[in-house]
PDB file of N, CA and C in Angstrom:
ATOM      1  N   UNK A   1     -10.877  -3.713   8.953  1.00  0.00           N
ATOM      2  CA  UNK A   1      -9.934  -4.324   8.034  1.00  0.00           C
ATOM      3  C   UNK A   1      -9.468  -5.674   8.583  1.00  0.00           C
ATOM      4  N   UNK A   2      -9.086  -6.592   7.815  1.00  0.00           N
ATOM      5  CA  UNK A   2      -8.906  -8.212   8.109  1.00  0.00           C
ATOM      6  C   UNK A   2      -7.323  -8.057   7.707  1.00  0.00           C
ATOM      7  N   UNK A   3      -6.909  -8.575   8.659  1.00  0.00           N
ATOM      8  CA  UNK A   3      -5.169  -8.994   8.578  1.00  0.00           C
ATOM      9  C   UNK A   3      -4.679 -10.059   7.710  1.00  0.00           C
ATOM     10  N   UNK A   4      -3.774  -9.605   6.526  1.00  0.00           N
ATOM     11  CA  UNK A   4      -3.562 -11.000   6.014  1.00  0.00           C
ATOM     12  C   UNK A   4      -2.092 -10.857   5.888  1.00  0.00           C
ATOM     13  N   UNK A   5      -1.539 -12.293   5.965  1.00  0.00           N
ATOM     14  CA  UNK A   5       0.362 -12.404   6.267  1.00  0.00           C
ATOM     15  C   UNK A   5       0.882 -11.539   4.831  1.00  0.00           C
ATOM     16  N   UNK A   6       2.028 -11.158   5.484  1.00  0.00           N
ATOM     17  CA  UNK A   6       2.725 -10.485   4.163  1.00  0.00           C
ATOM     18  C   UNK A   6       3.559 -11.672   3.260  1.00  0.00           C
ATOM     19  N   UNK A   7       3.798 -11.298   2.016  1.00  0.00           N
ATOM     20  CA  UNK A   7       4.203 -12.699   1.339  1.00  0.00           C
ATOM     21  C   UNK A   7       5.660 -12.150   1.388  1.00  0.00           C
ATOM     22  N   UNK A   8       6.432 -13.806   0.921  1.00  0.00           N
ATOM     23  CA  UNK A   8       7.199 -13.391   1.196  1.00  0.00           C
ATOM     24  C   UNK A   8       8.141 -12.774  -0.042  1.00  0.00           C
ATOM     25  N   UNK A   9       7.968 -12.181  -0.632  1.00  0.00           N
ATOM     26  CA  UNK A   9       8.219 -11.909  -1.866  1.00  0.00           C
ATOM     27  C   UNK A   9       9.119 -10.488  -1.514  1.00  0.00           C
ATOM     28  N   UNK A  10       8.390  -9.340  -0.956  1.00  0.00           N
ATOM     29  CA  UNK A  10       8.895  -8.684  -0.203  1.00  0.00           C
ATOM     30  C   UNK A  10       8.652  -8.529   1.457  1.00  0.00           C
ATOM     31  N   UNK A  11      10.028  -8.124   2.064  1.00  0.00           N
ATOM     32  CA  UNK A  11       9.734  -7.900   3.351  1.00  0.00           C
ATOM     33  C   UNK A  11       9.583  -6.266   3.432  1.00  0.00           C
ATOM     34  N   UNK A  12       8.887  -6.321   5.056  1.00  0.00           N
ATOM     35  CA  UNK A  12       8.740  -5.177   5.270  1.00  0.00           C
ATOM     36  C   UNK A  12       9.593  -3.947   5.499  1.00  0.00           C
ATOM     37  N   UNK A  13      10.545  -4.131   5.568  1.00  0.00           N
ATOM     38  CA  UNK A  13      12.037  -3.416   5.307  1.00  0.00           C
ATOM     39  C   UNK A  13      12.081  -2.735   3.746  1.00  0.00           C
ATOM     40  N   UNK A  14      11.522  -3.516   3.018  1.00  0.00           N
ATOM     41  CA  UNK A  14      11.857  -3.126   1.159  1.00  0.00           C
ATOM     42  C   UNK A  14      10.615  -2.559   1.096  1.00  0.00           C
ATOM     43  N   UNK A  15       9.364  -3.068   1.692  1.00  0.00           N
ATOM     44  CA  UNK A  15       8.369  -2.376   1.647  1.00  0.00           C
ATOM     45  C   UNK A  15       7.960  -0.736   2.120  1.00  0.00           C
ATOM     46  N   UNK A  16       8.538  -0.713   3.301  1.00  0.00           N
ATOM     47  CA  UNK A  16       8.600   1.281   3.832  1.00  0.00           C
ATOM     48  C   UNK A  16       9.618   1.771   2.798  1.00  0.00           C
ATOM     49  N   UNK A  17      10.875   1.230   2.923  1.00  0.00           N
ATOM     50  CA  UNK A  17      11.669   2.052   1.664  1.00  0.00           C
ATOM     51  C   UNK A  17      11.121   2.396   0.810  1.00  0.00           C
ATOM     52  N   UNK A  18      10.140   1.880   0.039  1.00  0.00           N
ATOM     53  CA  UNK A  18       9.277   2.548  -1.634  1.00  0.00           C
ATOM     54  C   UNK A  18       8.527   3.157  -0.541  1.00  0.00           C
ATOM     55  N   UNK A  19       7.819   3.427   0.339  1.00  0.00           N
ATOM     56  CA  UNK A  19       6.738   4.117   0.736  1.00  0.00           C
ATOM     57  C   UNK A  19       8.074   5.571   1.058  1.00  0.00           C
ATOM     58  N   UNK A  20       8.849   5.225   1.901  1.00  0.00           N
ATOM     59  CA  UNK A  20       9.701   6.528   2.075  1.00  0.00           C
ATOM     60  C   UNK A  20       9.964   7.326   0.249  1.00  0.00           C
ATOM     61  N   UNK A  21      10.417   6.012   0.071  1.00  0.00           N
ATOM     62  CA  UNK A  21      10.871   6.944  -1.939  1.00  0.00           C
ATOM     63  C   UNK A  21       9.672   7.536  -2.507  1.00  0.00           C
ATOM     64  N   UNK A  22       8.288   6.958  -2.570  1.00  0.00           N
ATOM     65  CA  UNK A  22       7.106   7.960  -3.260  1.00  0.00           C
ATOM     66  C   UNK A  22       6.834   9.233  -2.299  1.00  0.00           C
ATOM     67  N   UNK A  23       6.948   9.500  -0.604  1.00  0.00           N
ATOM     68  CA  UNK A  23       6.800  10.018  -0.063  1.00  0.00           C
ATOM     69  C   UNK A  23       7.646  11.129  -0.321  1.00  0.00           C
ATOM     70  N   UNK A  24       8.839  11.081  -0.753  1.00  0.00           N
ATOM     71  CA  UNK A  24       9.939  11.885  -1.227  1.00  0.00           C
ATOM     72  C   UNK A  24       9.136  12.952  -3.273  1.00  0.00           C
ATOM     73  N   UNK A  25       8.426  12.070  -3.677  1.00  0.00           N
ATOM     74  CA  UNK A  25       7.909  12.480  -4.434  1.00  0.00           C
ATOM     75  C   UNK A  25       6.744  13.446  -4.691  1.00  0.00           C
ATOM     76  N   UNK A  26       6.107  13.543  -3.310  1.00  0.00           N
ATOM     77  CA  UNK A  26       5.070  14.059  -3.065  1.00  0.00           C
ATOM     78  C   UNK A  26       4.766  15.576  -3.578  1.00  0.00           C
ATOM     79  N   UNK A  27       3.993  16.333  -4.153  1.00  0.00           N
ATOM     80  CA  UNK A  27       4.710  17.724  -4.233  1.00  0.00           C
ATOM     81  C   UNK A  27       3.267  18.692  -3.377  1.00  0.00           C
ATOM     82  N   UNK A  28       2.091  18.676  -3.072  1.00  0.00           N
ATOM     83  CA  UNK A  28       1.684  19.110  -2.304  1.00  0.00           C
ATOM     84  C   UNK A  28       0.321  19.631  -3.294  1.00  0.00           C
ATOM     85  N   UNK A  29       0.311  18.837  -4.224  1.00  0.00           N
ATOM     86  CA  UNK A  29      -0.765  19.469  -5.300  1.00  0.00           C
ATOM     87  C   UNK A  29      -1.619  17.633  -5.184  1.00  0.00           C
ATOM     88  N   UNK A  30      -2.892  18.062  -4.927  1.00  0.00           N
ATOM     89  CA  UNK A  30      -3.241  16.833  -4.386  1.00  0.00           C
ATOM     90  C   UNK A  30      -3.432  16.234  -5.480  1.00  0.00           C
ATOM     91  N   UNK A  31      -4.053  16.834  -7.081  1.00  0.00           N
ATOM     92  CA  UNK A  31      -4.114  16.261  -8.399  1.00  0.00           C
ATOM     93  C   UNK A  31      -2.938  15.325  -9.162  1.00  0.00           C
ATOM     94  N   UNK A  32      -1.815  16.062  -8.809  1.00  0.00           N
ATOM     95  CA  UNK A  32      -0.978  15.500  -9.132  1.00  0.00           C
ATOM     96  C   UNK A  32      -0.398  14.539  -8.253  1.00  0.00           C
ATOM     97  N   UNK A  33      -0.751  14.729  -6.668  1.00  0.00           N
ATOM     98  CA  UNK A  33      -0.270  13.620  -5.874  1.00  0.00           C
ATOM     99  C   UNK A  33      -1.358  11.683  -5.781  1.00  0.00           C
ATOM    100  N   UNK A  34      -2.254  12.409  -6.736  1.00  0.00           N
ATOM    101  CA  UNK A  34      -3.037  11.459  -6.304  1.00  0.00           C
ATOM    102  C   UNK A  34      -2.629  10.059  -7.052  1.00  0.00           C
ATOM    103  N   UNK A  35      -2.118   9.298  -7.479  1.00  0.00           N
ATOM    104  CA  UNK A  35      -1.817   8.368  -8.046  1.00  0.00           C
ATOM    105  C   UNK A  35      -0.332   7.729  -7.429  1.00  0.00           C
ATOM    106  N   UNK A  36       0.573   8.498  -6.596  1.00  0.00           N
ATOM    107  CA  UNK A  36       1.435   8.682  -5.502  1.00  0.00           C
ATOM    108  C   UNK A  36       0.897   8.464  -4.320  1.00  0.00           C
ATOM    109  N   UNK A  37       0.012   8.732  -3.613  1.00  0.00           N
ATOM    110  CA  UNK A  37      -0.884   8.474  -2.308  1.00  0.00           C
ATOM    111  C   UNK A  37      -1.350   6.528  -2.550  1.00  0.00           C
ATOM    112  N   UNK A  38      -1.773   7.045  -3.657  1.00  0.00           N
ATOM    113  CA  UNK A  38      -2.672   5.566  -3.992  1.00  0.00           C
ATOM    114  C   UNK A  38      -1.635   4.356  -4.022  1.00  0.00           C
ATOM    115  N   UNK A  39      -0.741   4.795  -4.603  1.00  0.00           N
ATOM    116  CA  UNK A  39       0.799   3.703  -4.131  1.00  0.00           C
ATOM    117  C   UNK A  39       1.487   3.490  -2.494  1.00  0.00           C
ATOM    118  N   UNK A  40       1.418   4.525  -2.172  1.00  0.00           N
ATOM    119  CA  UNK A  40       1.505   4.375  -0.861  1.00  0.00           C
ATOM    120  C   UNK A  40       0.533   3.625   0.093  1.00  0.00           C
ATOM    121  N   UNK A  41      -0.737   4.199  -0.329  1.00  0.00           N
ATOM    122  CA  UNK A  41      -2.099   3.455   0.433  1.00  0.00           C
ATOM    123  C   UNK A  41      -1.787   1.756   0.168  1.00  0.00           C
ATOM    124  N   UNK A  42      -1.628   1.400  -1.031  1.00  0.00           N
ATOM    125  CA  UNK A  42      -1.578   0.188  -1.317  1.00  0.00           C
ATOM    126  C   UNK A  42      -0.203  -0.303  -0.589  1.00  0.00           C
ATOM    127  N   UNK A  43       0.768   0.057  -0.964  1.00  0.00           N
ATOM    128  CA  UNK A  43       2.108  -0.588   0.350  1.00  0.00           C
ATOM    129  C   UNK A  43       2.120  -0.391   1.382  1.00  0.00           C
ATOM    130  N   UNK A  44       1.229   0.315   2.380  1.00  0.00           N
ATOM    131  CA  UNK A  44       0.873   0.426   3.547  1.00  0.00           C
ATOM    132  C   UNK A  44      -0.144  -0.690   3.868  1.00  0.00           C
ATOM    133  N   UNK A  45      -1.051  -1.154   2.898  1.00  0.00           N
ATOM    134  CA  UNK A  45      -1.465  -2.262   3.444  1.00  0.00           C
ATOM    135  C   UNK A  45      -1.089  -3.285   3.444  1.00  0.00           C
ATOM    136  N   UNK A  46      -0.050  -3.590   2.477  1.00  0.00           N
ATOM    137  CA  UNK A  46       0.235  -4.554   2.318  1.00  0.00           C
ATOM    138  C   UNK A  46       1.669  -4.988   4.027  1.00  0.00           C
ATOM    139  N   UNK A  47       2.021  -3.776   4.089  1.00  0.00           N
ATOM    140  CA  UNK A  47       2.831  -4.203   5.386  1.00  0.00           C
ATOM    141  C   UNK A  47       1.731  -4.743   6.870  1.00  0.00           C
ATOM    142  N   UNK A  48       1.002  -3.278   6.477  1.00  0.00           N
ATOM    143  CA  UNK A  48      -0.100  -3.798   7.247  1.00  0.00           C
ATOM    144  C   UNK A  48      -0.647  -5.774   7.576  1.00  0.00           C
ATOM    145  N   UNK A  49      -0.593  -5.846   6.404  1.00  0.00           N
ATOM    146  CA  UNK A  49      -1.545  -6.964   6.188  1.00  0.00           C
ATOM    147  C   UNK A  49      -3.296  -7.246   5.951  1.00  0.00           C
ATOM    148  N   UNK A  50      -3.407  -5.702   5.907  1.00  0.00           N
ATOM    149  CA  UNK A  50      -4.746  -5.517   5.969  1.00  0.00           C
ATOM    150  C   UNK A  50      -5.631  -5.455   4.344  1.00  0.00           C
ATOM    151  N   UNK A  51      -6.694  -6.206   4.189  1.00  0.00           N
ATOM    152  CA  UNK A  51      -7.797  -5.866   3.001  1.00  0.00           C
ATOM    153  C   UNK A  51      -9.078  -5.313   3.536  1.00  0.00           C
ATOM    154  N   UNK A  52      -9.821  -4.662   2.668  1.00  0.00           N
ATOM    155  CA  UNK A  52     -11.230  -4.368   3.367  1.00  0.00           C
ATOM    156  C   UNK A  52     -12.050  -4.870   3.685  1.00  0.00           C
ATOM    157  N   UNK A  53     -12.278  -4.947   4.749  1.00  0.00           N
ATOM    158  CA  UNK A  53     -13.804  -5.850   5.591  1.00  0.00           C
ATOM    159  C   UNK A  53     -15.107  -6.531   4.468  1.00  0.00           C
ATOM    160  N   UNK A  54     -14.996  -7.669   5.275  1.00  0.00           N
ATOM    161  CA  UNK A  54     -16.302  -8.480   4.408  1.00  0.00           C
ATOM    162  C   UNK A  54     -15.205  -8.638   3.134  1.00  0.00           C
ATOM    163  N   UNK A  55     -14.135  -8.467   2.978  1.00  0.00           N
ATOM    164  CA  UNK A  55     -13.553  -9.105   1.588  1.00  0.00           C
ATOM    165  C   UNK A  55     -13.367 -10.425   1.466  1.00  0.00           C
ATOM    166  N   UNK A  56     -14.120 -11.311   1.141  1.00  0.00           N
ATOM    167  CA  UNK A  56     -13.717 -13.013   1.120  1.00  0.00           C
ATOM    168  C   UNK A  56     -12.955 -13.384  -0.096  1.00  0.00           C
ATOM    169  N   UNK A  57     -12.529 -11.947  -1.506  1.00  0.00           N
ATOM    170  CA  UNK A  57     -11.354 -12.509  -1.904  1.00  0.00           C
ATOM    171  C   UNK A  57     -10.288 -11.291  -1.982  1.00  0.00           C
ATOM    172  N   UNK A  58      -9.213 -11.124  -2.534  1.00  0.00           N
ATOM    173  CA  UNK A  58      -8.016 -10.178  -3.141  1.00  0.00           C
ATOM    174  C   UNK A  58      -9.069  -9.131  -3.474  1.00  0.00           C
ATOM    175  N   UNK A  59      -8.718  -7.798  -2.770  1.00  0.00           N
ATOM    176  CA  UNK A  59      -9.149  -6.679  -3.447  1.00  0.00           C
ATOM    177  C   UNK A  59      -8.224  -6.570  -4.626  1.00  0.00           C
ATOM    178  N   UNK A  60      -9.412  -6.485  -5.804  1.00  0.00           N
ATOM    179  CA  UNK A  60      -9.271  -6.287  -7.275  1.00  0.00           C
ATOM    180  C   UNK A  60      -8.050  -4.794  -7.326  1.00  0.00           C
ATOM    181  N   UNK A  61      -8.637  -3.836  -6.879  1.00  0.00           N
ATOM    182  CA  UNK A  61      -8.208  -2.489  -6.877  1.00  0.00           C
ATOM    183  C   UNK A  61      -6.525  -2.298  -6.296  1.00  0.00           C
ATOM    184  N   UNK A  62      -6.147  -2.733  -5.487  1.00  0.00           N
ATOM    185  CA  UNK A  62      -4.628  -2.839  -4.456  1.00  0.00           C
ATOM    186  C   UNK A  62      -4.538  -3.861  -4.854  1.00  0.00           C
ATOM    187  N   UNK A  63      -4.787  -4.978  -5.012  1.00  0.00           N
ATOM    188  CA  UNK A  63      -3.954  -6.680  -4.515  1.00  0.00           C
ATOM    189  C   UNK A  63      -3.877  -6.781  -3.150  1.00  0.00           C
ATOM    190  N   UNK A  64      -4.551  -5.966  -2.385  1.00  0.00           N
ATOM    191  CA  UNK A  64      -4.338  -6.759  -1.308  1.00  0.00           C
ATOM    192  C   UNK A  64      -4.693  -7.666  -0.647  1.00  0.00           C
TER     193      UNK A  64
END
């Protein structure tokens, strides 16, 4: 994965908070969690800073 700066639109402070709040949502049924994970996956990278390798633009799928 390739590191890219976080904008500054949100910081990473506002960013774990929604990851803590969907995490709170979770219910343990992976069908129904799956669109909840996928929000998380995506604000985890984005704190991260990370997109997927060999990406030379914005993954379409996350924005990241």
């Amino acid at each position: 994965m390739e590191k890219k700066p976080l904008s500054n639109k949100e910081s990473k402070e506002t960013l774990h908070n929604k990851v803590e709040k969907l995490k709170l949502k979770l219910t343990g049924d992976m069908m129904k969690d799956m669109e909840i994970r996928d929000q998380i996956h995506n604000l985890e990278m984005k704190i991260n800073g990370t997109k997927p390798m060999d990406s030379h633009i914005d993954c379409e799928g996350c924005g990241s």
